[in-house]
Protein backbone atom coordinates (compact mmCIF):
# COMPACT_ATOMS: atom_id res chain seq x y z
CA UNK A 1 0.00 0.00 0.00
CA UNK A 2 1.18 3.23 -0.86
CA UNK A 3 1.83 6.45 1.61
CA UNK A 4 0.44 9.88 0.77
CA UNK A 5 3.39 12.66 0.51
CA UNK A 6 0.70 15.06 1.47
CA UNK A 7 -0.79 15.02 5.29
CA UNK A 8 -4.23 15.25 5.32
CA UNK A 9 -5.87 15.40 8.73
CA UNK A 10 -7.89 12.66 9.05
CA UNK A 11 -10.50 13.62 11.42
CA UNK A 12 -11.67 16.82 10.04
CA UNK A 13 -11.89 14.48 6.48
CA UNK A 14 -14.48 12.71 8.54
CA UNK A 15 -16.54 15.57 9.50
CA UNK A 16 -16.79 17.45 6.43
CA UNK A 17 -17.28 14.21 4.52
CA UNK A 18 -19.00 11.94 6.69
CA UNK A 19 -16.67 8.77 5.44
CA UNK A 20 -13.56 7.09 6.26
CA UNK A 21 -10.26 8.38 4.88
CA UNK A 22 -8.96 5.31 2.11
CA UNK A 23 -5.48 5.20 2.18
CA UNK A 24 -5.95 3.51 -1.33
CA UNK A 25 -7.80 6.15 -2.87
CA UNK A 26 -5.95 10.00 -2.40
CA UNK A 27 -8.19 12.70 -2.44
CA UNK A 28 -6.82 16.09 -2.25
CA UNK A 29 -8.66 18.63 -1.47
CA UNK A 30 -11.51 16.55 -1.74
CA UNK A 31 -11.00 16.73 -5.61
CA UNK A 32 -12.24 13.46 -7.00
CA UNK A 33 -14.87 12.81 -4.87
CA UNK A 34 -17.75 12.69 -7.43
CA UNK A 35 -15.29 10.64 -9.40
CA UNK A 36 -15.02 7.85 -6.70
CA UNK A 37 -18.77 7.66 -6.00
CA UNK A 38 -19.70 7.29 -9.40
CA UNK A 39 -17.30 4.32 -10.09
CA UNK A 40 -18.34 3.03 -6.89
CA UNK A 41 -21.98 3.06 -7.56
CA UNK A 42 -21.82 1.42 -10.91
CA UNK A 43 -19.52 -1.47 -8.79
CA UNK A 44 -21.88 -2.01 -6.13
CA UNK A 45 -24.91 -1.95 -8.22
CA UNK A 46 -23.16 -4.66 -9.90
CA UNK A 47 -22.24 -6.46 -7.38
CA UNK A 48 -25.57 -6.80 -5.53
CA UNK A 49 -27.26 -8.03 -8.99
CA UNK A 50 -25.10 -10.69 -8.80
CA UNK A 51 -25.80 -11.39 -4.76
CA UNK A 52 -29.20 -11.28 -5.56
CA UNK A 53 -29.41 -14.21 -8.19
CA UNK A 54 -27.74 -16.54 -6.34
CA UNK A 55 -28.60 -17.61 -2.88
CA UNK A 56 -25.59 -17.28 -0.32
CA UNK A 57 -25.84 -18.02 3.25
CA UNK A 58 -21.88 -16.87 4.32
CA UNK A 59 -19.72 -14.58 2.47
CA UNK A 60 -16.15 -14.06 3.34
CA UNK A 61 -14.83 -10.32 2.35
CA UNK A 62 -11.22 -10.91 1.69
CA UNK A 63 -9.24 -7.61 2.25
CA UNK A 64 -12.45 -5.54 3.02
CA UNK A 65 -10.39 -2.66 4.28
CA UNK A 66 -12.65 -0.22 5.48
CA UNK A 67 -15.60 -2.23 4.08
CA UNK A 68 -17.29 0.67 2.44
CA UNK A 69 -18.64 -2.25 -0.60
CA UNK A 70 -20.41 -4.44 1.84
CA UNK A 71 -21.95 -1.47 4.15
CA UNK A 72 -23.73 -0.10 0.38
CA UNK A 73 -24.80 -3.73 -0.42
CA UNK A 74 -26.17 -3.83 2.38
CA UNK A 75 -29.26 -1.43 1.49
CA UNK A 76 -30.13 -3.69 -1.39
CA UNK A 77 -29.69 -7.42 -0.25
CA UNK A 78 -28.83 -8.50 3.44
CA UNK A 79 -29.96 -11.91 3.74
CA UNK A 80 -26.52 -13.31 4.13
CA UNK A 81 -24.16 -13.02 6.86
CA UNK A 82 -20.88 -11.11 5.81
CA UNK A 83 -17.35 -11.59 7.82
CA UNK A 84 -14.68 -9.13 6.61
CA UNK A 85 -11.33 -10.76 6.56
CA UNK A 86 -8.34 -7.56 6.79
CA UNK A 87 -4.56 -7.57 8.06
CA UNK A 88 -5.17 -3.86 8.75
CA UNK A 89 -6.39 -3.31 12.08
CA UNK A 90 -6.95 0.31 12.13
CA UNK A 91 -8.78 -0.72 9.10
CA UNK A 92 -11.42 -2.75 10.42
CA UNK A 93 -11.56 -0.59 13.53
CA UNK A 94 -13.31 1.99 10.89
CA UNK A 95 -15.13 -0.50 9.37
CA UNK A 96 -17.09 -1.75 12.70
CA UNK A 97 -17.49 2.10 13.52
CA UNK A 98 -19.51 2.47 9.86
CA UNK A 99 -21.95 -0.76 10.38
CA UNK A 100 -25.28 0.25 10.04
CA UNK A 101 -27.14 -0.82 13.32
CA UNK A 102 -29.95 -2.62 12.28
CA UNK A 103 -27.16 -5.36 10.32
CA UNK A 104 -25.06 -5.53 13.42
CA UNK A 105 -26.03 -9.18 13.91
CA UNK A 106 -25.51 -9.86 10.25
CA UNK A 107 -21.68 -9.30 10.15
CA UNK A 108 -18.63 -9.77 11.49
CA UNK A 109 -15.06 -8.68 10.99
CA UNK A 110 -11.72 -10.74 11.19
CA UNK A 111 -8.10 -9.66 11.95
CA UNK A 112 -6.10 -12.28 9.57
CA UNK A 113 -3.38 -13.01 7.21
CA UNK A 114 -4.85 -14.30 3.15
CA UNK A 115 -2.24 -16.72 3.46
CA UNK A 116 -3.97 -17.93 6.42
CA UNK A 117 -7.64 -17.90 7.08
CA UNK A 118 -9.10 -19.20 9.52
CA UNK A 119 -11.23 -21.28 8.45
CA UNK A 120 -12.75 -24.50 7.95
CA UNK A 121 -12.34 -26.44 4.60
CA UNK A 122 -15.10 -25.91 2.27
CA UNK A 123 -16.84 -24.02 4.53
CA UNK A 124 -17.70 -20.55 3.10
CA UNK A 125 -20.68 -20.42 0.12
CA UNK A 126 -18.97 -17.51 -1.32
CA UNK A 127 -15.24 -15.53 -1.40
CA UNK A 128 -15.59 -12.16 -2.25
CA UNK A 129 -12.38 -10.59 -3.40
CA UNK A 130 -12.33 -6.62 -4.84
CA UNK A 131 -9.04 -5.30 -6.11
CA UNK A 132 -6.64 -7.06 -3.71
CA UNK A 133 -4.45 -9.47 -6.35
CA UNK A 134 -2.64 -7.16 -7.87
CA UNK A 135 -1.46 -5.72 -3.80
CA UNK A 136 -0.35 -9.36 -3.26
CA UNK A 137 3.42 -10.91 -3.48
CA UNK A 138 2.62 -14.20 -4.30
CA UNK A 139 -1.12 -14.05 -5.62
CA UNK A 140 -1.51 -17.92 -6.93
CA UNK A 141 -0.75 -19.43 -3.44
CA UNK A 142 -3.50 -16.81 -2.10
CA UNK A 143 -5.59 -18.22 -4.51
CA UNK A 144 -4.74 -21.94 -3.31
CA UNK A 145 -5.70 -21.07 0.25
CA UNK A 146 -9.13 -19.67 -0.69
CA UNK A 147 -9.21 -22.92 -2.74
CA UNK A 148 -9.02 -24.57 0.29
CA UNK A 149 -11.98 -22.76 2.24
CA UNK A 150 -14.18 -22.69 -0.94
CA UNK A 151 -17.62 -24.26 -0.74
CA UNK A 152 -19.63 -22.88 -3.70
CA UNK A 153 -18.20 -19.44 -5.48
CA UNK A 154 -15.24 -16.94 -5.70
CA UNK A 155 -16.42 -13.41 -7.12
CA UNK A 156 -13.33 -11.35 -8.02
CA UNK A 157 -13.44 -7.62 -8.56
CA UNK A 158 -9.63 -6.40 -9.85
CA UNK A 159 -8.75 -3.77 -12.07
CA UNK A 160 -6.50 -4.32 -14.84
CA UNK A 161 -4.48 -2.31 -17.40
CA UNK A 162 -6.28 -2.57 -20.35
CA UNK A 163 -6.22 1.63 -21.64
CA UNK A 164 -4.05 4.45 -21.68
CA UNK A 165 -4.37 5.75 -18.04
CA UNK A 166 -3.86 2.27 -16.60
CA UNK A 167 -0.78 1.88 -18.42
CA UNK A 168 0.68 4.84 -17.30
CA UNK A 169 0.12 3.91 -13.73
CA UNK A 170 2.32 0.94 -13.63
CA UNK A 171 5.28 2.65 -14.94
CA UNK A 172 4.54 4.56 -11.51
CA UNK A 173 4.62 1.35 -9.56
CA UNK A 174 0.80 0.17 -9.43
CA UNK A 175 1.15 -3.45 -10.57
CA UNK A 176 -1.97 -4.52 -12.50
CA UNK A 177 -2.22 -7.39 -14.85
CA UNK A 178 -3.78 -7.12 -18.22
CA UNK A 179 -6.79 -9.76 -18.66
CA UNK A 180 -5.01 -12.39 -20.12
CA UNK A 181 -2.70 -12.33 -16.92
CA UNK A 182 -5.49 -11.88 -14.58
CA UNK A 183 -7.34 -14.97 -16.28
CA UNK A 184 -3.74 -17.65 -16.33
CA UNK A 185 -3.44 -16.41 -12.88
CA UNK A 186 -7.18 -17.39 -12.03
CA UNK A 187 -7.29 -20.75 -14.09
CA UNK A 188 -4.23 -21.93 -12.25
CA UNK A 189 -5.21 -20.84 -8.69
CA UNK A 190 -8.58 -22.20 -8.50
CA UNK A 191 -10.46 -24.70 -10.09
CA UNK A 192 -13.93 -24.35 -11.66
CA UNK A 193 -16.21 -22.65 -14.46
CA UNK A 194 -15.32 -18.82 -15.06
CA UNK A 195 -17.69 -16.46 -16.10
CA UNK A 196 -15.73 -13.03 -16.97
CA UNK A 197 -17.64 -9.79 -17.47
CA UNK A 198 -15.70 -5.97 -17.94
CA UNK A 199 -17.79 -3.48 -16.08
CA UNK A 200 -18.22 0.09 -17.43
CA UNK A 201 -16.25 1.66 -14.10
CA UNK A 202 -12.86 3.00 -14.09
CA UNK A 203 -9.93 4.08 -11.40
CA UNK A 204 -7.29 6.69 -12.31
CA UNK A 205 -7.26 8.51 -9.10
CA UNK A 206 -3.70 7.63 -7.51
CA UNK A 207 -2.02 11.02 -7.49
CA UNK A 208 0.46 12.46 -5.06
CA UNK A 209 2.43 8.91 -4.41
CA UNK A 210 5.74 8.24 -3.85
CA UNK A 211 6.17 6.91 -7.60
CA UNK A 212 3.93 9.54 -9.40
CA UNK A 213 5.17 12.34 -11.17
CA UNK A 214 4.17 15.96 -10.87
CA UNK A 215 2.74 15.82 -14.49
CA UNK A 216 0.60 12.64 -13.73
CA UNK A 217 -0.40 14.66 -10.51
CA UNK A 218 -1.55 17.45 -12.34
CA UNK A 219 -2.95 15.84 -15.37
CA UNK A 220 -5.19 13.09 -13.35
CA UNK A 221 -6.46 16.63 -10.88
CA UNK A 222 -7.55 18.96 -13.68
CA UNK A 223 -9.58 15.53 -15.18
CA UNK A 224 -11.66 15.30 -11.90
CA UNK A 225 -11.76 18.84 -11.63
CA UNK A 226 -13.34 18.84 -15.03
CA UNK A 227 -15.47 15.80 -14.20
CA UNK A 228 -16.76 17.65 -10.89
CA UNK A 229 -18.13 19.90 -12.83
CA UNK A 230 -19.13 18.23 -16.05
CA UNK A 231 -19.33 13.84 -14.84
CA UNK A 232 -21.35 12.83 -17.82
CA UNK A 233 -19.81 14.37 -20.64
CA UNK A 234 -16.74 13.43 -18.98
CA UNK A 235 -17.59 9.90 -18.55
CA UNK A 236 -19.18 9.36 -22.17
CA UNK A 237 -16.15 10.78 -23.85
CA UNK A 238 -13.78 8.32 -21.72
CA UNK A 239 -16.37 5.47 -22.48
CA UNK A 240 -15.63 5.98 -26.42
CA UNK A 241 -12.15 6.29 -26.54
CA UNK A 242 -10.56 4.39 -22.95
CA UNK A 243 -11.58 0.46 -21.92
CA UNK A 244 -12.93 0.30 -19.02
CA UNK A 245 -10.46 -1.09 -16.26
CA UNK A 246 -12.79 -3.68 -13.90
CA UNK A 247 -13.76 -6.81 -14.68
CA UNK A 248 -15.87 -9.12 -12.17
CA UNK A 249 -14.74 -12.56 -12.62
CA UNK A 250 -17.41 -15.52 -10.68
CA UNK A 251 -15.60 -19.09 -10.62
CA UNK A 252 -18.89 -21.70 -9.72
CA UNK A 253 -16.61 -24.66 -8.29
């Protein structure tokens, strides 16, 4: 995970915002903000379509960070019970501070290692796993040990570097795969029928890292800046010319 070269004081982020600070996502100056919720939106709407055709009693979150995915879902389909699986404990202290009250008894959250979960043998109905791969050392024996755990499905949200921006960003250090990595890597980990789909949502908001440079910094602002003001002209012109850079990949084992 990267570190910010700009301090932003975290609590008064809270207040005038009313979420948790990402450490994954930098937002200066709160520029970017409409960006992020759009994306977002279009992810979790997603997501929950897919929750909702198939019939899960246990889902397993793993890296849920500050589990702002599941506390969304949440409003459209909580007849599961949800555990949240992080090695960040400040983390999943914010995450248990955002539950909504009236799903308290529906979740639960889990200070652990992916290499090691604890947790029975095909024991969990469904892994849920959203942009977390390309973070890992050694993804495929990640992969093995949700294997391991795996009772019915694996639902994989990952971003990969399939347009311009995206390309740009790994000369800056962000490792993602292109599809035809992400897919080897799947098919080798885990075992089972794959059902790929690209999703119309995109992510070029790392600015201010320790790898970025000043003309990526300003480049990526004055895009959000523009997209504050205009999102859907913004958004259909990307659409024409960029690929979108998540895919949601379901392995039924």
């Amino acid at each position: 995970m990267k570190t910010s070269r700009i301090k932003v004081d975290r609590s008064l982020y809270n207040k005038l915002l009313g979420l948790p600070f990402s450490n994954i996502i930098i937002r200066t100056f709160f520029i970017g903000q409409k960006w992020v919720s759009y994306n977002r939106r279009k992810l979790i709407l997603k997501l929950s379509m897919r929750l909702i055709e198939c019939n899960y009693n246990t889902i397993v979150d793993i890296g849920c960070g500050e589990d702002y995915y599941s506390n969304n879902i949440f409003e459209l389909i909580n007849t599961y019970f949800y555990i949240g699986v992080d090695i960040s404990e400040t983390a999943l202290k914010i995450a248990k501070q955002t539950i909504n009250t009236q799903y308290k008894t529906h979740k639960d959250y889990i200070l652990a290692d992916v290499k090691n979960l604890p947790f029975r043998n095909k024991s969990i109905d469904l892994i849920l796993i959203k942009d977390l791969i390309h973070h890992i050392i050694n993804p495929f024996m990640v992969l093995k040990e949700v294997e391991l755990i795996l009772k019915k499905d694996v639902m994989i949200l990952e971003s990969t570097r399939e347009n311009f921006f995206m390309k740009l960003l790994i000369k800056r250090g962000h490792n993602h795969l292109t599809n035809k990595q992400l897919a080897s890597l799947l098919m080798n980990g885990i075992q089972g029928n794959y059902y790929f789909t690209s999703l119309s949502a995109y992510v070029m908001t790392y600015r201010f890292l320790e790898k970025t440079s000043i003309i990526w910094d300003i480049f990526i602002t004055l895009l959000l800046i523009i997209f504050d003001f205009f999102p859907s002209p913004v958004y259909a012109t990307l659409s024409k010319f960029f690929s979108p850079t998540h895919n949601l990949v379901q392995i039924k084992v």
